[in-house]
Protein backbone atom coordinates (compact mmCIF):
# COMPACT_ATOMS: atom_id res chain seq x y z
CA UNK A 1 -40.27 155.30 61.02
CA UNK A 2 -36.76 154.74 59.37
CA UNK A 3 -34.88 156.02 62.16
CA UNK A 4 -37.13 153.64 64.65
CA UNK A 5 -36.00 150.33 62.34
CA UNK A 6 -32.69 151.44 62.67
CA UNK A 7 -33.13 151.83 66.79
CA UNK A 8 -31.18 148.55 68.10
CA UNK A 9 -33.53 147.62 71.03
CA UNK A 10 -30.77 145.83 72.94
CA UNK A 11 -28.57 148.89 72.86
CA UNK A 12 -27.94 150.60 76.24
CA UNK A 13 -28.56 154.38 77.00
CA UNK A 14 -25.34 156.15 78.14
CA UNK A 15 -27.79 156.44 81.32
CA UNK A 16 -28.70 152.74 81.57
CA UNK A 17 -24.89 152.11 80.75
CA UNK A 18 -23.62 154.07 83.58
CA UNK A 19 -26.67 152.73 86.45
CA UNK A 20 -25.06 149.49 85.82
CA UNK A 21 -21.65 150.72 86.31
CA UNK A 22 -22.48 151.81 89.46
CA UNK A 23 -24.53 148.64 90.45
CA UNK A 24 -21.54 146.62 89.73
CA UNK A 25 -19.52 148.84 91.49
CA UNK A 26 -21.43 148.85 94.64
CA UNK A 27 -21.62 144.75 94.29
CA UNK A 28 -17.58 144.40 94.53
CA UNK A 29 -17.95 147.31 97.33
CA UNK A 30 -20.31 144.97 99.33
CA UNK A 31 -18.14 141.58 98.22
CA UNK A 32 -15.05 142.97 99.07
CA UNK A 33 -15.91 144.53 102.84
CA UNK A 34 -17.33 140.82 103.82
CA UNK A 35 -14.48 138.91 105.83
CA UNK A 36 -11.76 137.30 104.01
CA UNK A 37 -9.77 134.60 105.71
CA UNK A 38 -7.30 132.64 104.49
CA UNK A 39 -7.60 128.71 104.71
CA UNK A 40 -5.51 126.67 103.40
CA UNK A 41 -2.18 126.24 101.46
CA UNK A 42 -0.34 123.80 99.46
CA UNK A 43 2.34 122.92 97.08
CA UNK A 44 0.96 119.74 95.79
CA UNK A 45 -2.10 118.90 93.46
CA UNK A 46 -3.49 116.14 95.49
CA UNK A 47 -3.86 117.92 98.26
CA UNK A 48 -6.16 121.06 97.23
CA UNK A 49 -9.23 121.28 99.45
CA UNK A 50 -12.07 120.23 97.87
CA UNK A 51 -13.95 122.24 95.13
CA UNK A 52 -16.97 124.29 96.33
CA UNK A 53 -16.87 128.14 95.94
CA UNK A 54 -15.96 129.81 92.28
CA UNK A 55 -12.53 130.36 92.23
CA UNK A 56 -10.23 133.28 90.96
CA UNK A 57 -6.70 133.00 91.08
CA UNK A 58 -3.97 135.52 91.18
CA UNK A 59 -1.00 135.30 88.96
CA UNK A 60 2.20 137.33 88.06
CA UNK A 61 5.61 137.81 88.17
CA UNK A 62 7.76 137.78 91.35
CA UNK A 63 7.68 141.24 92.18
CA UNK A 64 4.81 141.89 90.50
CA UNK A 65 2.68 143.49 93.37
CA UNK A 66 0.28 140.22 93.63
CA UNK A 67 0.26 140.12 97.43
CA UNK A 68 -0.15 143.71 97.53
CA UNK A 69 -3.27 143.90 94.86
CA UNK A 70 -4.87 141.06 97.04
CA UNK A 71 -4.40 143.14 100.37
CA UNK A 72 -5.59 146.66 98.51
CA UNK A 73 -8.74 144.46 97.50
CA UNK A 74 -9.71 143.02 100.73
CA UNK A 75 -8.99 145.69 102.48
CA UNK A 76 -6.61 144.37 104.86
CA UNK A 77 -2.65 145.12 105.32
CA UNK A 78 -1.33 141.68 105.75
CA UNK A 79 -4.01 139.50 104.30
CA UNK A 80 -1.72 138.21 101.94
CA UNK A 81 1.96 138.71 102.67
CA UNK A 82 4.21 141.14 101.23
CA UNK A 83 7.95 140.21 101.05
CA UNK A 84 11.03 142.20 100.20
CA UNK A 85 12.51 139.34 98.54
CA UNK A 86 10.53 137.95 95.80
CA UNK A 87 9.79 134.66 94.54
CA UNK A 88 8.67 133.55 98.21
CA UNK A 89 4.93 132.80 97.45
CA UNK A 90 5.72 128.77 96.99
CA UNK A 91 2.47 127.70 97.14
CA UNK A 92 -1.22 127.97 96.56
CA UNK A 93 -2.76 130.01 99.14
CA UNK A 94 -6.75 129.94 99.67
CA UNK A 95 -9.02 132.94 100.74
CA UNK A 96 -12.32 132.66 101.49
CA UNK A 97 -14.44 135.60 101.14
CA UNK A 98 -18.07 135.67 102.88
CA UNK A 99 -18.42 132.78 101.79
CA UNK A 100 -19.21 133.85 98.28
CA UNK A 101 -16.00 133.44 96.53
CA UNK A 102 -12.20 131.99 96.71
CA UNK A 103 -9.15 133.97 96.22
CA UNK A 104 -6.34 131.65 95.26
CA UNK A 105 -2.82 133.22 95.34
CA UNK A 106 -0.45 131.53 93.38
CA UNK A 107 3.42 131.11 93.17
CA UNK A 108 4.91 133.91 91.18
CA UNK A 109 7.30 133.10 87.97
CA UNK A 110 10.57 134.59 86.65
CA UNK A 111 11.83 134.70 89.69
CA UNK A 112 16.12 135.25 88.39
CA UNK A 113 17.66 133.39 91.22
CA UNK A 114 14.98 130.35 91.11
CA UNK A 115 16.79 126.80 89.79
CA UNK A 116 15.88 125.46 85.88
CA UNK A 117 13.97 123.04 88.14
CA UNK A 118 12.07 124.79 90.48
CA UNK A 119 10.81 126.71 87.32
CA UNK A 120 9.89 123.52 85.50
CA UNK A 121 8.28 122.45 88.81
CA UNK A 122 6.14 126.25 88.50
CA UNK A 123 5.33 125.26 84.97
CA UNK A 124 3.77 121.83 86.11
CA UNK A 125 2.00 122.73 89.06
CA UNK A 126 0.28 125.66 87.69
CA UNK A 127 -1.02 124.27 84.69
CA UNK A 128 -2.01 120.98 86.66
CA UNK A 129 -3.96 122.95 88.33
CA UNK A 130 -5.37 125.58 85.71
CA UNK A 131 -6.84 122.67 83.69
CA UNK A 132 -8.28 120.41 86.01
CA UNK A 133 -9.93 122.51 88.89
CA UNK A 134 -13.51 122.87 87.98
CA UNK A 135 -14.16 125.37 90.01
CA UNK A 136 -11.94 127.77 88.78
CA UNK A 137 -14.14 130.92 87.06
CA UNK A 138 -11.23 133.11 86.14
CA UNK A 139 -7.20 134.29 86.33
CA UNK A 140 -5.90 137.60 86.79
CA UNK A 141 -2.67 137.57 85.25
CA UNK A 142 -0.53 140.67 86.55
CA UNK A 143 1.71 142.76 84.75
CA UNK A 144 3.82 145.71 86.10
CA UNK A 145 2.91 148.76 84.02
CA UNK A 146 6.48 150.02 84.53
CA UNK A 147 8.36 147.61 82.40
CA UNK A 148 8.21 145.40 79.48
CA UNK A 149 6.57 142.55 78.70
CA UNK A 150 8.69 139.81 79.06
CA UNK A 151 9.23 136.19 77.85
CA UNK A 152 7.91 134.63 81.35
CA UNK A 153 4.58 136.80 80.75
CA UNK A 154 4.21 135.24 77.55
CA UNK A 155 4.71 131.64 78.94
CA UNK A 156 2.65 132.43 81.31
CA UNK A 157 -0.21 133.46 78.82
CA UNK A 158 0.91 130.63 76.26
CA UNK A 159 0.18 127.90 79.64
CA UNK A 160 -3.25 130.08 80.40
CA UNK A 161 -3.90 129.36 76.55
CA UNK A 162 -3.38 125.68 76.39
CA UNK A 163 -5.31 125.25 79.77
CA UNK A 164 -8.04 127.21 78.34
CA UNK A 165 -9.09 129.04 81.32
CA UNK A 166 -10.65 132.77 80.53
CA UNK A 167 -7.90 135.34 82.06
CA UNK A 168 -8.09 139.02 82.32
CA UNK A 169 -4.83 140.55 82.23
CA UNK A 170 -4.27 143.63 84.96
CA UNK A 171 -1.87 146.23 84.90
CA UNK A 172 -0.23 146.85 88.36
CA UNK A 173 1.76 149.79 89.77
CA UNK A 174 0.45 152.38 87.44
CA UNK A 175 0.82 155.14 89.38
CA UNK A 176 4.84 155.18 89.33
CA UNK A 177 4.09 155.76 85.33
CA UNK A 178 3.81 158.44 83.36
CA UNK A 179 0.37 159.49 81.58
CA UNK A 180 1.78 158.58 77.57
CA UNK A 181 3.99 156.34 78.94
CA UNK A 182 0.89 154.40 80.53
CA UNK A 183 -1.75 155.07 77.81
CA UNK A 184 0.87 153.69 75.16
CA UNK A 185 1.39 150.36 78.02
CA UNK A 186 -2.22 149.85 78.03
CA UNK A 187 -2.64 150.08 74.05
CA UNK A 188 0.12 147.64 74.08
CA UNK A 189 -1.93 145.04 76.65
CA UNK A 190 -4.89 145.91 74.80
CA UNK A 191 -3.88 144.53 71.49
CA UNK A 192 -1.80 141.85 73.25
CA UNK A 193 -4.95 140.69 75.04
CA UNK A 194 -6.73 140.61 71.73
CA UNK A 195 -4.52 138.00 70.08
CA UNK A 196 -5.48 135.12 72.48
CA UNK A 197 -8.94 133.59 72.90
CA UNK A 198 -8.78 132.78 76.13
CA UNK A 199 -8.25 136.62 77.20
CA UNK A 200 -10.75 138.92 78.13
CA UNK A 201 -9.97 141.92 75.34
CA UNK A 202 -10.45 144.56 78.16
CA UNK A 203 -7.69 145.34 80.74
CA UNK A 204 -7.79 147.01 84.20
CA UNK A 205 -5.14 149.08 85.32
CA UNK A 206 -4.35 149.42 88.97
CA UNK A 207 -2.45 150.97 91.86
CA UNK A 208 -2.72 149.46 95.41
CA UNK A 209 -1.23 152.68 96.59
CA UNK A 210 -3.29 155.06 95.37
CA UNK A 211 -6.51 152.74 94.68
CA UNK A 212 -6.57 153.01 91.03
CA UNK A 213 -9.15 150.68 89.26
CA UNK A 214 -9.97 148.57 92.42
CA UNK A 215 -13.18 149.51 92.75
CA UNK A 216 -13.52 148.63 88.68
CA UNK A 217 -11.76 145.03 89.54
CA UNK A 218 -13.80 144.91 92.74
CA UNK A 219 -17.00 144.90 90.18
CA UNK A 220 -15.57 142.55 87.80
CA UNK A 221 -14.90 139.89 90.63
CA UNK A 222 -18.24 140.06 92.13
CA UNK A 223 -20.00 138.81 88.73
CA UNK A 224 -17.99 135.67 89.34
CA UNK A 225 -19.23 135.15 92.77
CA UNK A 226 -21.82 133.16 94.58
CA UNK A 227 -25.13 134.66 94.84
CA UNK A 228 -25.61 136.61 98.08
């Protein structure tokens, strides 16, 4: 009898735990292999296309692998662009996906050679548009898993904190890492995550090469979405 008062009837079974794992996983499968097409784009505020789907927007460092974690997503090559040169995403770019969510790619920061004002211009836009779009459910904020965190990532997090938008924080490119070296990254993330309200405490890990922890971000997305 003891035992039964101690029982915490909310408490998932490892089995029950792991069927919704899978159900979630199966819901960003099905999401993610409706069409995806891309919309519209802009560099100003006042002229964003009207609210209507939830919204989750992209956001990183140049170089970050953005584009590339959109494409491995979706499916799709050249959904989003890939440069050689970073620092070209100048706008916002819109993606509409079966008409059950919107993929917003934003500009990247830290770009080196960008001007004092085209970073002050970043700053504006971005948190412009972080506070006052209603429709806006979440932000991914990329990091590369190969280097350090960086004073532009913690801008970046500081403008996420003032705008009060919930971000999860995903770590890109993890297959070019080593095993410690990544587990020790994550840990870092982890407890970085942890310090600021507006971040969700747990963080993915991904490779668009190799398709590590898409189907896991897949799932996460698809909560956000529309109702089928």
């Amino acid at each position: 009898m003891a035992a039964e008062l101690l029982t915490n009837p909310f408490e998932k079974t490892p089995e029950q735990a792991e069927a919704e794992r899978l159900a979630g996983i199966e819901a960003g499968r099905l999401l993610f292999a409706a069409q995806c097409d891309f919309f519209f784009a802009t560099q100003r505020l006042d002229q964003l296309p009207p609210s209507g789907l939830p919204e989750v927007a992209f956001a990183g460092r140049s170089n970050v692998g953005k584009s590339s974690l959109v494409n491995a997503l979706t499916g799709r090559k050249t959904l989003a662009r890939v440069s050689a040169q970073p620092g070209r995403t100048k706008q916002l770019n819109f993606f509409n996906l079966g008409g059950r969510l919107t993929l917003v790619d934003m500009p990247g920061y830290g770009y080196a050679v960008a001007t004092k004002e085209v970073k002050e211009d970043w700053q504006g836009l971005m948190f412009t548009y972080l506070r006052g779009r209603t429709t806006l459910s979440r932000v991914i904020l990329l990091m590369d898993a190969r280097i350090e965190v960086k004073e532009n990532d913690l801008a970046a997090i500081a403008t996420l904190d003032r705008a009060a938008v919930l971000y999860r924080i995903v770590l890109t490119k993890a297959d070019a890492v080593k095993k410690s070296d990544l587990e020790r990254k994550q840990a870092e993330i982890t407890a970085l995550a942890r310090k600021h309200p507006a971040a969700l405490s747990d963080i993915l890990t991904t490779s668009s090469d190799t398709g590590m922890g898409i189907a896991e971000l897949r799932a996460d997305l698809a909560a956000l979405a529309k109702s089928a």
